[in-house]
PDB file of N, CA and C in Angstrom:
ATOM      1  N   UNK A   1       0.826  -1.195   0.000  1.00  0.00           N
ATOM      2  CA  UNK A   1       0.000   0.000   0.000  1.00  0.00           C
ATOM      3  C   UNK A   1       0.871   1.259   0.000  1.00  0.00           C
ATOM      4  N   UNK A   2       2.036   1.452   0.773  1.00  0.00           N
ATOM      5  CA  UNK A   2       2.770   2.271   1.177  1.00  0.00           C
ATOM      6  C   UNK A   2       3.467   2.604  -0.445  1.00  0.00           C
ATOM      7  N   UNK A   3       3.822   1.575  -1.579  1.00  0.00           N
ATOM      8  CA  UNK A   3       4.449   1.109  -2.382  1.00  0.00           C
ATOM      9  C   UNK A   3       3.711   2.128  -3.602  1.00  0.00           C
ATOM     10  N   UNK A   4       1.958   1.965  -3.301  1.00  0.00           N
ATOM     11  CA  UNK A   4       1.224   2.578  -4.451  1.00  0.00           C
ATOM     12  C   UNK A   4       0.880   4.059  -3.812  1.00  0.00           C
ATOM     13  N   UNK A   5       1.091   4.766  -2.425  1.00  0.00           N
ATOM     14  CA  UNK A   5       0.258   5.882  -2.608  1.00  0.00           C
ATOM     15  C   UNK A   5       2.061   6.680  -2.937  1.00  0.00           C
ATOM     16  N   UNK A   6       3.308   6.384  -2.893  1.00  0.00           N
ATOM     17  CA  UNK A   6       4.411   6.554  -3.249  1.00  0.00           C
ATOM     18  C   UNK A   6       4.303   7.074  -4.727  1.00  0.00           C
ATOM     19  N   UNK A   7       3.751   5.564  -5.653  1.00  0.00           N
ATOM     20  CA  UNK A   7       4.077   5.945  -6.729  1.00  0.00           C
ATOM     21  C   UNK A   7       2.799   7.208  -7.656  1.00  0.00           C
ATOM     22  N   UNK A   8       1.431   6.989  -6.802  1.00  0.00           N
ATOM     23  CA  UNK A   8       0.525   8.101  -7.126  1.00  0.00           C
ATOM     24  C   UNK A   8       1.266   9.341  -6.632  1.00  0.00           C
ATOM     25  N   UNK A   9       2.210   9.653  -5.449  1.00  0.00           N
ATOM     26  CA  UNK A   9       2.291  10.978  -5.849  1.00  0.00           C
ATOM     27  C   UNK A   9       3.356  11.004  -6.628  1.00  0.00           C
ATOM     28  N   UNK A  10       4.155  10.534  -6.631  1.00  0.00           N
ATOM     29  CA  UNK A  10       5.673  10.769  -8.000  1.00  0.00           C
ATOM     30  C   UNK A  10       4.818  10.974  -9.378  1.00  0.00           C
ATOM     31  N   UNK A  11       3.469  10.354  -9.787  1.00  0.00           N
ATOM     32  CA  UNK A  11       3.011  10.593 -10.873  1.00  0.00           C
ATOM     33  C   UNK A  11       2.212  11.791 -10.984  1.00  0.00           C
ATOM     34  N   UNK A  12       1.397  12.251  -9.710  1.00  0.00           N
ATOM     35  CA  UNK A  12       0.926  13.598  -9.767  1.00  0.00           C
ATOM     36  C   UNK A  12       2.168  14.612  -9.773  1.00  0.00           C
ATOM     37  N   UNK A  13       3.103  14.473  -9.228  1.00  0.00           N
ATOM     38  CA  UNK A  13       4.057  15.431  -9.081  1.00  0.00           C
ATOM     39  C   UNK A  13       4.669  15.554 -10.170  1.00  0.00           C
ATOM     40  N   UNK A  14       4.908  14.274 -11.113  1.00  0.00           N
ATOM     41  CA  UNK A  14       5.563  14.686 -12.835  1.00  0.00           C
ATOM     42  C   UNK A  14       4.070  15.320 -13.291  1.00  0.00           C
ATOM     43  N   UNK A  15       3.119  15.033 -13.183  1.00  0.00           N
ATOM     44  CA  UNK A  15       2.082  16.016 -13.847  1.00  0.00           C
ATOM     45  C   UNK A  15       1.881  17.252 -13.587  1.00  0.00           C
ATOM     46  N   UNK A  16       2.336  17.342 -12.594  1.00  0.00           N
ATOM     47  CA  UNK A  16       1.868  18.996 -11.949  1.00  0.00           C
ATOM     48  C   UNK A  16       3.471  19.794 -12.788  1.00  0.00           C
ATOM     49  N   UNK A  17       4.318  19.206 -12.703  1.00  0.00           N
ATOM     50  CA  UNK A  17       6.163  19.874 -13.497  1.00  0.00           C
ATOM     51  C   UNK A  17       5.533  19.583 -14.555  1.00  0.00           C
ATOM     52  N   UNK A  18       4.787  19.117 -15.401  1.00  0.00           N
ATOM     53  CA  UNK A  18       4.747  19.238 -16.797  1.00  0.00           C
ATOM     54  C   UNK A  18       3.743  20.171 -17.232  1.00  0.00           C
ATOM     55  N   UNK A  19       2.683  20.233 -16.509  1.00  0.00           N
ATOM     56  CA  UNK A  19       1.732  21.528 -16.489  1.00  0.00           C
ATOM     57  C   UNK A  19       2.400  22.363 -16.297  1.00  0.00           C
ATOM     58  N   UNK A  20       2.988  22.357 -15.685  1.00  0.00           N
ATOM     59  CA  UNK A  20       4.056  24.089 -15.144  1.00  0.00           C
ATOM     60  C   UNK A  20       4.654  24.253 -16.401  1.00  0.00           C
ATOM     61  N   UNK A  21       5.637  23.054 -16.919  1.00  0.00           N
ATOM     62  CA  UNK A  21       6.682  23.527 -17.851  1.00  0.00           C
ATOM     63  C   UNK A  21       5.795  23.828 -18.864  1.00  0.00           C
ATOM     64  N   UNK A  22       4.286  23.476 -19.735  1.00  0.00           N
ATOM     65  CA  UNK A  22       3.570  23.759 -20.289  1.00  0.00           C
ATOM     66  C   UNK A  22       2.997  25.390 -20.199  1.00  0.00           C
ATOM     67  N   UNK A  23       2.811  25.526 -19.575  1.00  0.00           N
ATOM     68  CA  UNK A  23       2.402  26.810 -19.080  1.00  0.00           C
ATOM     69  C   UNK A  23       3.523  27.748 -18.812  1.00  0.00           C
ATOM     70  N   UNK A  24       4.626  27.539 -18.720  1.00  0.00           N
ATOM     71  CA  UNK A  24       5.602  27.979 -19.311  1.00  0.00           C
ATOM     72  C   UNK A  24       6.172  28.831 -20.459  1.00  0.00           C
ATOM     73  N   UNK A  25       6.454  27.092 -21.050  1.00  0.00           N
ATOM     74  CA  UNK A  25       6.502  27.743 -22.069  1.00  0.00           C
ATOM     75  C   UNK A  25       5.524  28.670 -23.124  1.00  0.00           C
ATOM     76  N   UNK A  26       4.145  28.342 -23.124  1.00  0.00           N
ATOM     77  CA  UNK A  26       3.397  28.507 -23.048  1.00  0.00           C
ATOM     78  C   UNK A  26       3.463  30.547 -23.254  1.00  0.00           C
ATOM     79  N   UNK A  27       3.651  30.455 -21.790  1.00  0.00           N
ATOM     80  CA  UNK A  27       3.942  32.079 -21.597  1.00  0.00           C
ATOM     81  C   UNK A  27       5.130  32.572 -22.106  1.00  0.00           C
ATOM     82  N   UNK A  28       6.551  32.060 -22.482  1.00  0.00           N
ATOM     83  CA  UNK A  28       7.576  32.206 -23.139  1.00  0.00           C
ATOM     84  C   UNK A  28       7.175  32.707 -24.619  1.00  0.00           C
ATOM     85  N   UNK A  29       6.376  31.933 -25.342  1.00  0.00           N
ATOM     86  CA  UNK A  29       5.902  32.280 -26.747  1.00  0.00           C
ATOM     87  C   UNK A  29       4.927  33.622 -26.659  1.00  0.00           C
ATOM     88  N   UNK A  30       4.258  34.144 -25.694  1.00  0.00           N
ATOM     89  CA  UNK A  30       3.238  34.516 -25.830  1.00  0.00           C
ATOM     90  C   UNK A  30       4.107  35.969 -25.658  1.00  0.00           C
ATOM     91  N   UNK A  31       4.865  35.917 -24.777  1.00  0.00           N
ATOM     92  CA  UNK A  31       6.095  36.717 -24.650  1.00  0.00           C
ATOM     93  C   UNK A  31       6.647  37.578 -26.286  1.00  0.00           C
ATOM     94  N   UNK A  32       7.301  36.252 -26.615  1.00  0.00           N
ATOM     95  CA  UNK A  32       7.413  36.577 -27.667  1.00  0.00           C
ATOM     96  C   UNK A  32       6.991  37.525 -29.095  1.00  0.00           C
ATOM     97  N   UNK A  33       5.354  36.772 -29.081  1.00  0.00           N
ATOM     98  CA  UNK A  33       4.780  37.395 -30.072  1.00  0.00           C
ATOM     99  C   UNK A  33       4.552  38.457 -29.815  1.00  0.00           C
ATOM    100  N   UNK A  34       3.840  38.629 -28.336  1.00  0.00           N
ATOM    101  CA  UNK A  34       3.464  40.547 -28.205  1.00  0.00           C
ATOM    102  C   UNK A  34       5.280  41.186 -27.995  1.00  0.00           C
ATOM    103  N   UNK A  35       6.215  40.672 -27.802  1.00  0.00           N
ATOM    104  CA  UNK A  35       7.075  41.822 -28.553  1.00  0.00           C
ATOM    105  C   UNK A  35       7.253  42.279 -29.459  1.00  0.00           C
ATOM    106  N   UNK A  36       7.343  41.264 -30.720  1.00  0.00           N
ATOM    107  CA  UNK A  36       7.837  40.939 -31.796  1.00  0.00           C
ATOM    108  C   UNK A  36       6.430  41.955 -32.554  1.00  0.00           C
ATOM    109  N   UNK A  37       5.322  41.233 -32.341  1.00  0.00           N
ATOM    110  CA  UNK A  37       3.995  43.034 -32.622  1.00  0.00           C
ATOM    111  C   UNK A  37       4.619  44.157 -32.600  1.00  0.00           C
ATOM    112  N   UNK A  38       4.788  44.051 -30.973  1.00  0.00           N
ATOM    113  CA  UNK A  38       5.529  45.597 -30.287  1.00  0.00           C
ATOM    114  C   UNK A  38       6.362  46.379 -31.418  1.00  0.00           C
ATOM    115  N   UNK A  39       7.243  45.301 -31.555  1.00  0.00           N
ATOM    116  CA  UNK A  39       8.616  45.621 -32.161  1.00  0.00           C
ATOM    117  C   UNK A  39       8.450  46.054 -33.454  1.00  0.00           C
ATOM    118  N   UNK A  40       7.016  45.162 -34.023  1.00  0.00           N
ATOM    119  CA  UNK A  40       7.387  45.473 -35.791  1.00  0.00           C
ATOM    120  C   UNK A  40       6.430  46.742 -35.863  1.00  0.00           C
ATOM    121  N   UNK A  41       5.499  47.057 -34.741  1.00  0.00           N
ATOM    122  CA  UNK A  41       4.526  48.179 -35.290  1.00  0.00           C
ATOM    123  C   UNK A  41       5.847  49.486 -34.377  1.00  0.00           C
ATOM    124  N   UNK A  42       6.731  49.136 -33.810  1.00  0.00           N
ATOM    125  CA  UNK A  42       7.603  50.410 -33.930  1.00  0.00           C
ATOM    126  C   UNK A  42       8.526  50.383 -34.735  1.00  0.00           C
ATOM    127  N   UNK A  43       8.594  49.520 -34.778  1.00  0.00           N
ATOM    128  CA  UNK A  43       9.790  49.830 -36.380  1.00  0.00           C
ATOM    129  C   UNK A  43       8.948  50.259 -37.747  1.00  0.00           C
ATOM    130  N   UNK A  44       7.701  50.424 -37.843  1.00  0.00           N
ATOM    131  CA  UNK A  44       7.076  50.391 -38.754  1.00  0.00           C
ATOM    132  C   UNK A  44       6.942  51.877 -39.073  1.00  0.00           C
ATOM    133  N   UNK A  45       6.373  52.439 -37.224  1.00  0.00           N
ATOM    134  CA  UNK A  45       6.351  53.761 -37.144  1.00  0.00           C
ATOM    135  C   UNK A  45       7.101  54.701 -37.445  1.00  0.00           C
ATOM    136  N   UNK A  46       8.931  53.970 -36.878  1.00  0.00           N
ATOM    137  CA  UNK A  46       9.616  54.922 -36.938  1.00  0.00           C
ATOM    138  C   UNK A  46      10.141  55.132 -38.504  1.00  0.00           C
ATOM    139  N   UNK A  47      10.083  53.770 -38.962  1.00  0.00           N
ATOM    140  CA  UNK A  47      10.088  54.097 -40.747  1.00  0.00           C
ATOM    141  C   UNK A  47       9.595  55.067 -41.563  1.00  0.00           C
ATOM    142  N   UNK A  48       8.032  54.821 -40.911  1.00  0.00           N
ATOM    143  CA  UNK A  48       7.335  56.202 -41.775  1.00  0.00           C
ATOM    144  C   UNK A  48       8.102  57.316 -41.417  1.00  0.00           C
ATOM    145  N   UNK A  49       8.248  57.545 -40.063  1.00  0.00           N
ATOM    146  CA  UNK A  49       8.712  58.813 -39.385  1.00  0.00           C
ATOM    147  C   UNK A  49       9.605  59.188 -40.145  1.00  0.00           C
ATOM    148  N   UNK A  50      11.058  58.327 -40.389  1.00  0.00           N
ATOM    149  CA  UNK A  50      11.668  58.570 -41.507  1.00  0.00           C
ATOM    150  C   UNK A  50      11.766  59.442 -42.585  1.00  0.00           C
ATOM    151  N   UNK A  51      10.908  58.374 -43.479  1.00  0.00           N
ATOM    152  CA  UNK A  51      10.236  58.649 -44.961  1.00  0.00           C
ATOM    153  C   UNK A  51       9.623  60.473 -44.916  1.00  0.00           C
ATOM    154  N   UNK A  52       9.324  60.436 -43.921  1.00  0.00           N
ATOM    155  CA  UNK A  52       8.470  62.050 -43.803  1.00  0.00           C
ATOM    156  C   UNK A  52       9.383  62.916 -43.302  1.00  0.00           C
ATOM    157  N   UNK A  53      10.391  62.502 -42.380  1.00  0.00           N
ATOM    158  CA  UNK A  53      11.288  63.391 -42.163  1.00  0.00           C
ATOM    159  C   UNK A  53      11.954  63.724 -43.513  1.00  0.00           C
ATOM    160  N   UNK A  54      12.279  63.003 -44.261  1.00  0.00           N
ATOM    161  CA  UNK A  54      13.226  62.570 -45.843  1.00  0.00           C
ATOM    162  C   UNK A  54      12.510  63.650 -46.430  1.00  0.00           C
ATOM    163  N   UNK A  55      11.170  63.529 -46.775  1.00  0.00           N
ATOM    164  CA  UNK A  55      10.613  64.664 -47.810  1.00  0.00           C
ATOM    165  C   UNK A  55      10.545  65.578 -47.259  1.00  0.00           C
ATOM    166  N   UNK A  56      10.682  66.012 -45.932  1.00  0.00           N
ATOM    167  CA  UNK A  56      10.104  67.922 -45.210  1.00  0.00           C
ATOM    168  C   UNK A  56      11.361  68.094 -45.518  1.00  0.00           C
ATOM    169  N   UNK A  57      12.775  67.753 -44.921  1.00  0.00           N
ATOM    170  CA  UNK A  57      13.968  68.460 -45.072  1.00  0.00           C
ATOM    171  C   UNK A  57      13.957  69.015 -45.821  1.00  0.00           C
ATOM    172  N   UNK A  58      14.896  70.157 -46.064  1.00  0.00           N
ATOM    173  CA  UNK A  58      15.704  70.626 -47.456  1.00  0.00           C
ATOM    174  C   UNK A  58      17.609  70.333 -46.995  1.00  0.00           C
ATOM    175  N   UNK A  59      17.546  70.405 -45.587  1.00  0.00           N
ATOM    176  CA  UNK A  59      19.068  70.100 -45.069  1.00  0.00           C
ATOM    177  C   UNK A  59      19.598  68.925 -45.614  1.00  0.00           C
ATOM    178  N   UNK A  60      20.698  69.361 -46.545  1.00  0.00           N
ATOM    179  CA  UNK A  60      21.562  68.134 -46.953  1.00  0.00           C
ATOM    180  C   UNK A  60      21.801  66.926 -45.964  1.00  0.00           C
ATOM    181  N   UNK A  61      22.663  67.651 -45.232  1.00  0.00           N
ATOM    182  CA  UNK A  61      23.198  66.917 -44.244  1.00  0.00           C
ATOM    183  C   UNK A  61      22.370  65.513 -43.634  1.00  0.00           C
ATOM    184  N   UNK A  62      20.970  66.302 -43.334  1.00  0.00           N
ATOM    185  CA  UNK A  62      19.911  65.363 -42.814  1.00  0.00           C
ATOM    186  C   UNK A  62      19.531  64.387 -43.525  1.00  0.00           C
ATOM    187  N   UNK A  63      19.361  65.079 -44.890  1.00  0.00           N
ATOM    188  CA  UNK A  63      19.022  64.009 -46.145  1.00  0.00           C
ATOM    189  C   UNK A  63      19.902  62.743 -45.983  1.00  0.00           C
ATOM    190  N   UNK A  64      20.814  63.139 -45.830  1.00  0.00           N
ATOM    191  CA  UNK A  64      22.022  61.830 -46.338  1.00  0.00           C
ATOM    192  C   UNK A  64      21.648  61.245 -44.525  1.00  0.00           C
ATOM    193  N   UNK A  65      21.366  61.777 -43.330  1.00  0.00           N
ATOM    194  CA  UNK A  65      21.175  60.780 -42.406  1.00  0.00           C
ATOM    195  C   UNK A  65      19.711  60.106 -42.460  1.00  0.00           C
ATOM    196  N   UNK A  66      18.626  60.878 -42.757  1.00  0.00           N
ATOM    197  CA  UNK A  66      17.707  60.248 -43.314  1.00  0.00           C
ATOM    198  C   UNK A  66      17.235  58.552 -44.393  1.00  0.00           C
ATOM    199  N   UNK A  67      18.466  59.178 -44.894  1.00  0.00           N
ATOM    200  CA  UNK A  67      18.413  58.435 -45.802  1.00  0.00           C
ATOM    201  C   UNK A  67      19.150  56.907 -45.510  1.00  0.00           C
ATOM    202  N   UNK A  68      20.164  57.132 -45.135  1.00  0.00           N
ATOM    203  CA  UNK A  68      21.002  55.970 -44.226  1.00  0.00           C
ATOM    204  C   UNK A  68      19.984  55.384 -43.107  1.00  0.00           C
ATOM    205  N   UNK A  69      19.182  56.000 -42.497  1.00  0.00           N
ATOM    206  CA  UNK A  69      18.507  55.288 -41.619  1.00  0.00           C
ATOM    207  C   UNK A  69      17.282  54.684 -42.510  1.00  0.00           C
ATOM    208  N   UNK A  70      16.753  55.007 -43.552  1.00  0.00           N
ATOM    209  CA  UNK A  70      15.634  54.685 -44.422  1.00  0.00           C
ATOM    210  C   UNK A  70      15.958  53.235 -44.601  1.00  0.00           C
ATOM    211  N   UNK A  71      17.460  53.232 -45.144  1.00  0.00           N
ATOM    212  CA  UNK A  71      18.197  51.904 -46.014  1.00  0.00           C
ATOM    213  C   UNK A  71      18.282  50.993 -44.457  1.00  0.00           C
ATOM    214  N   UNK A  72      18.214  51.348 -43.578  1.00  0.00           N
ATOM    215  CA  UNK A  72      18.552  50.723 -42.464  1.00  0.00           C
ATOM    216  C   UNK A  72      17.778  50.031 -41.638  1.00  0.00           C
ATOM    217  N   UNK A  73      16.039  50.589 -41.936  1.00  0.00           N
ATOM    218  CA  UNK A  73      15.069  50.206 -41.139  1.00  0.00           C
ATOM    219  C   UNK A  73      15.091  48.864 -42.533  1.00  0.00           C
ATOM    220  N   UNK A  74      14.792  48.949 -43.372  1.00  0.00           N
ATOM    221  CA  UNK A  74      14.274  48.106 -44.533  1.00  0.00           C
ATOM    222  C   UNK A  74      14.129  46.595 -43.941  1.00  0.00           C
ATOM    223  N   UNK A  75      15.709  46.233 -43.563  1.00  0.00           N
ATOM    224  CA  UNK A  75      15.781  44.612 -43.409  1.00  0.00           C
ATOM    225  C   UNK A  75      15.262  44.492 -42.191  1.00  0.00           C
ATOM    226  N   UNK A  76      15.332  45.779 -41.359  1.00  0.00           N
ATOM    227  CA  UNK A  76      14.613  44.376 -39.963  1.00  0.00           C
ATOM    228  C   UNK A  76      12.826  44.423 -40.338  1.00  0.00           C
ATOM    229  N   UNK A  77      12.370  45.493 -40.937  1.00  0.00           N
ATOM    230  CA  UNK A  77      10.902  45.615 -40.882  1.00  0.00           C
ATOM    231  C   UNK A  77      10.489  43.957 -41.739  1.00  0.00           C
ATOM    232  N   UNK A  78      11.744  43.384 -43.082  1.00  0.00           N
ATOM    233  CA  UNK A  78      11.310  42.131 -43.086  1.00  0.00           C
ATOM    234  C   UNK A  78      11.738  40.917 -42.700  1.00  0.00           C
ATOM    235  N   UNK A  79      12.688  41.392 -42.118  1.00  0.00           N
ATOM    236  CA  UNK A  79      13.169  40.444 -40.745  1.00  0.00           C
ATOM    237  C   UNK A  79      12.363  39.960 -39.564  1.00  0.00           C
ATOM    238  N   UNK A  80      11.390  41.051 -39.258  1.00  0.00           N
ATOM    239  CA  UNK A  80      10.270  41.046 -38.154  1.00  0.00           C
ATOM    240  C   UNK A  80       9.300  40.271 -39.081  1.00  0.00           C
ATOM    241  N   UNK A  81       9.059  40.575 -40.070  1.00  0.00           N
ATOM    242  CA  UNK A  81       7.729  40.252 -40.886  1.00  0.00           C
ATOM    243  C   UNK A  81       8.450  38.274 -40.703  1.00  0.00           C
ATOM    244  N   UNK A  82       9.211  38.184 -41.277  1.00  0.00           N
ATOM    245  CA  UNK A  82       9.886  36.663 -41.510  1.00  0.00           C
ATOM    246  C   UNK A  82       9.805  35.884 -40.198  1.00  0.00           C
ATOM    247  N   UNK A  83      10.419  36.747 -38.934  1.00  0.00           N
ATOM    248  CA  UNK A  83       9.987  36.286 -37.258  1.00  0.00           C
ATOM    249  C   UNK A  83       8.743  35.939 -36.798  1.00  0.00           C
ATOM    250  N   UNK A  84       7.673  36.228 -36.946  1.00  0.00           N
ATOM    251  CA  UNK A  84       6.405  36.278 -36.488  1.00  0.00           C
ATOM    252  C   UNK A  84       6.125  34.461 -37.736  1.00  0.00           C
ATOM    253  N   UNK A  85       6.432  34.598 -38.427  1.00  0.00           N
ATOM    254  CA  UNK A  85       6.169  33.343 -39.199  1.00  0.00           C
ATOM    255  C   UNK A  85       6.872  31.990 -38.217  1.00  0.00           C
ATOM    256  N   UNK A  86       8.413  32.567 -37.972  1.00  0.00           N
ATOM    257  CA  UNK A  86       9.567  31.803 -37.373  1.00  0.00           C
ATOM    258  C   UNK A  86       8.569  31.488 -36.117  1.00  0.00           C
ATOM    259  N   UNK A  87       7.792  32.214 -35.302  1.00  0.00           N
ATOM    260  CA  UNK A  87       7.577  31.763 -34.207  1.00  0.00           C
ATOM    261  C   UNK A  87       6.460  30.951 -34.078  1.00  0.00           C
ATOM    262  N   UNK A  88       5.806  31.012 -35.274  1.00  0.00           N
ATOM    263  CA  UNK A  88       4.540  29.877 -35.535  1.00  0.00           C
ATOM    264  C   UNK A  88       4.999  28.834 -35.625  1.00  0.00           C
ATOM    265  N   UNK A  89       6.307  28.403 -36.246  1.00  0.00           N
ATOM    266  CA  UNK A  89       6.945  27.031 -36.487  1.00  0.00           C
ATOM    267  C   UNK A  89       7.857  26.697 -35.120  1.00  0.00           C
ATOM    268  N   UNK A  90       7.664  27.849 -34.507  1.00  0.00           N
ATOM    269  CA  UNK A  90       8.284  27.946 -33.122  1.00  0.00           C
ATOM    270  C   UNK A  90      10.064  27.640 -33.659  1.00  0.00           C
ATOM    271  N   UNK A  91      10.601  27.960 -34.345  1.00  0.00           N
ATOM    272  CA  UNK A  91      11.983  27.745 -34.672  1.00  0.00           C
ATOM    273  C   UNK A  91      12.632  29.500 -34.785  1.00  0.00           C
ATOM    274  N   UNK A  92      12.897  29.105 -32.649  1.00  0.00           N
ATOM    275  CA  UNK A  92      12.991  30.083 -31.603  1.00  0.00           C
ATOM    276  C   UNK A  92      14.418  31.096 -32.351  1.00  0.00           C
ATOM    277  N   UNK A  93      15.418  29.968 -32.665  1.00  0.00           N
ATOM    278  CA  UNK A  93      16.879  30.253 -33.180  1.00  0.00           C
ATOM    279  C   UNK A  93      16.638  31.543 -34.104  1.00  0.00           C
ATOM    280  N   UNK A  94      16.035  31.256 -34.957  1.00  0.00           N
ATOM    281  CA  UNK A  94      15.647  32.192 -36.084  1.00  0.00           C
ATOM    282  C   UNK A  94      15.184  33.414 -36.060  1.00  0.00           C
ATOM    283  N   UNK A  95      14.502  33.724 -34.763  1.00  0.00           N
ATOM    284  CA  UNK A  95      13.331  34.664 -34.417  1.00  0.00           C
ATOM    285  C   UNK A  95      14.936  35.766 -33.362  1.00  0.00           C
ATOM    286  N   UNK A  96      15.964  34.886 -32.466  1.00  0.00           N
ATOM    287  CA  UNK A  96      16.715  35.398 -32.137  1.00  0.00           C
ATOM    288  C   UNK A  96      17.024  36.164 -33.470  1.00  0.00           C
ATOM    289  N   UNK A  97      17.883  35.518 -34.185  1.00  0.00           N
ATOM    290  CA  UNK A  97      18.773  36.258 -34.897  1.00  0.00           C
ATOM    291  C   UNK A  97      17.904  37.455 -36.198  1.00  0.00           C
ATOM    292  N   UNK A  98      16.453  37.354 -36.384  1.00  0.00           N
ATOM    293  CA  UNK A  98      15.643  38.090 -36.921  1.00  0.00           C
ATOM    294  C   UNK A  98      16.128  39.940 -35.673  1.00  0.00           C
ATOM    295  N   UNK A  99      15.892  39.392 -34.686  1.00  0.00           N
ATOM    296  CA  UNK A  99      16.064  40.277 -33.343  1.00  0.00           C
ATOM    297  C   UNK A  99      17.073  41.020 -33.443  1.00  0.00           C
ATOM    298  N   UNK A 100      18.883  40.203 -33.520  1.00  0.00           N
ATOM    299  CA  UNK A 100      19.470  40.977 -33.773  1.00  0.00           C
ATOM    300  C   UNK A 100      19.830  41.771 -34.772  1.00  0.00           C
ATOM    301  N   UNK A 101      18.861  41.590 -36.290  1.00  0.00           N
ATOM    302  CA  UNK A 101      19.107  42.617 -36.776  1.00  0.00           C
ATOM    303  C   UNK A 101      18.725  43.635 -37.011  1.00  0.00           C
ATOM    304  N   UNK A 102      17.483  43.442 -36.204  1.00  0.00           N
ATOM    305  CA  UNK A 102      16.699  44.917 -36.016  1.00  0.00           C
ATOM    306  C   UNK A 102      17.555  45.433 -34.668  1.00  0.00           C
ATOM    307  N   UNK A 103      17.826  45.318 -33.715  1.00  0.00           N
ATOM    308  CA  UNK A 103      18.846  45.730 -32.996  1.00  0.00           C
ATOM    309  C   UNK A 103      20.210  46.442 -33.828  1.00  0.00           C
ATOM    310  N   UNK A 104      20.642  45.627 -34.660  1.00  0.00           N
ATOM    311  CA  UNK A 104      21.807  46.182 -34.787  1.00  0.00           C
ATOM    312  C   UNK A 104      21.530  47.397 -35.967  1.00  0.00           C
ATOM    313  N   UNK A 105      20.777  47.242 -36.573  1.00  0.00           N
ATOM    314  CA  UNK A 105      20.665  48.498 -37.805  1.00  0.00           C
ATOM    315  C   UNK A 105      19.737  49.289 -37.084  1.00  0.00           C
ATOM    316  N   UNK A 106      19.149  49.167 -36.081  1.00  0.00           N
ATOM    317  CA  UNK A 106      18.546  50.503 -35.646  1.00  0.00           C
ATOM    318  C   UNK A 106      20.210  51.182 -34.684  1.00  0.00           C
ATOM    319  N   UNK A 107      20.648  50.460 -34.310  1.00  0.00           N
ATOM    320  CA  UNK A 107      21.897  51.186 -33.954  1.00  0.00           C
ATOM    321  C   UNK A 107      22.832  51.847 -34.781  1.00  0.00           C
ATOM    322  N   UNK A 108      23.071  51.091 -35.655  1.00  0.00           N
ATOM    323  CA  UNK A 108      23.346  51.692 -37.043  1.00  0.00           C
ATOM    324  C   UNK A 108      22.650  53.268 -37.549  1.00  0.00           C
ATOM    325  N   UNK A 109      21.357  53.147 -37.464  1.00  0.00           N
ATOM    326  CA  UNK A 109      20.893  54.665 -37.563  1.00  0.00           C
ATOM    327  C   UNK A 109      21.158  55.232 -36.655  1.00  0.00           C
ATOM    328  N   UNK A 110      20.466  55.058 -35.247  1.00  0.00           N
ATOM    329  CA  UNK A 110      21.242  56.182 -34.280  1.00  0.00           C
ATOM    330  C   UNK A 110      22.964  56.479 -34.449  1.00  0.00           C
ATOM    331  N   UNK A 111      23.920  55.480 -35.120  1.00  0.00           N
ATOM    332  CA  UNK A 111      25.196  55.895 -35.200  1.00  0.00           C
ATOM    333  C   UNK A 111      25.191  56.888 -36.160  1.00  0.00           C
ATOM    334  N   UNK A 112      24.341  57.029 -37.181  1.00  0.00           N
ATOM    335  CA  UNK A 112      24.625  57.960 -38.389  1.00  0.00           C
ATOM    336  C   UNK A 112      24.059  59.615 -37.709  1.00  0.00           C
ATOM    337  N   UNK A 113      23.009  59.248 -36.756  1.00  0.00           N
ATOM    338  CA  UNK A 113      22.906  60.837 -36.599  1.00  0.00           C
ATOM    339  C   UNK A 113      24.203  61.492 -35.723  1.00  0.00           C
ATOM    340  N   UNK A 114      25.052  60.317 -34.744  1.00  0.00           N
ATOM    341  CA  UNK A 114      25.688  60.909 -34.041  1.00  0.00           C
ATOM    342  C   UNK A 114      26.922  61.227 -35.207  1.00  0.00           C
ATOM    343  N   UNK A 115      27.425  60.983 -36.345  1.00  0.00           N
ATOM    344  CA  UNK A 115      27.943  61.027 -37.502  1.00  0.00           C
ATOM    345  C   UNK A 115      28.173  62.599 -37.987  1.00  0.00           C
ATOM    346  N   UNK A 116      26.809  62.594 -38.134  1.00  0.00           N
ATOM    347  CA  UNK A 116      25.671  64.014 -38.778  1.00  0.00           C
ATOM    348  C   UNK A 116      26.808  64.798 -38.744  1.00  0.00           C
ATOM    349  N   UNK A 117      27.800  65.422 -37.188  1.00  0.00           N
ATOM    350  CA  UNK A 117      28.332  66.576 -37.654  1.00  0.00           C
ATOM    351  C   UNK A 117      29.788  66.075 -38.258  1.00  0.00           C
ATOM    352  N   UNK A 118      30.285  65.312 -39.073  1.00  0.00           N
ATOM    353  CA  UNK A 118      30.970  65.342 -39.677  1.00  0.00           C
ATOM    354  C   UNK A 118      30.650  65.301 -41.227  1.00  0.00           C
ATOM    355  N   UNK A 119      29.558  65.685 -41.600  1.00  0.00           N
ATOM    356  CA  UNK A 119      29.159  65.909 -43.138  1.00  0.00           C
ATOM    357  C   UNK A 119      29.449  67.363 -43.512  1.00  0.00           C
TER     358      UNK A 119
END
């Protein structure tokens, strides 16, 4: 007797760690996607923002940083677009490195304005 209420709880107790790790991960993805939203409707924004800054100028200078950041948003906006697919197939790897390149070319633009006064 001692033998079976032993092994009922070792089996509730792997059920209850697998609900957890379910629910988990679970929340890990969910994580995910509302950033990756987050992320692509601000990168989306600041694109336009861009594009509109690009046509009001008449400042050279700006033009050419404008413009470097224009060329710069491009790949992550379909980098993000390509991620949100990546995370339906849940092939997590992919969705990282989608990440860092919207990371790194939005840094890339902020490097060009700090640039700006050497034009």
């Amino acid at each position: 007797m001692r033998q079976q209420q032993h092994h009922f709880h070792s089996n509730t107790s792997l059920h209850r760690k697998r609900q957890i790790d379910r629910k988990i991960r679970f929340t890990k993805i969910y994580l995910l996607v509302f950033s990756s939203n987050a992320t692509t409707t601000t990168a989306t924004r600041t694109s336009s923002k861009i594009q509109s800054l690009l046509s009001q100028t008449s400042d050279p200078n700006l033009k050419v940083v404008y413009s470097f950041c224009s060329n710069y948003y491009t790949p992550p906006l379909s980098a993000l677009s390509a991620a949100k697919e990546k995370l339906r197939l849940r092939a997590f790897h992919d969705v990282k490195s989608a990440a860092n390149t919207v990371f790194s070319d939005a840094a890339a633009c902020r490097k060009a304005f700090d640039m700006r006064v050497f034009f």
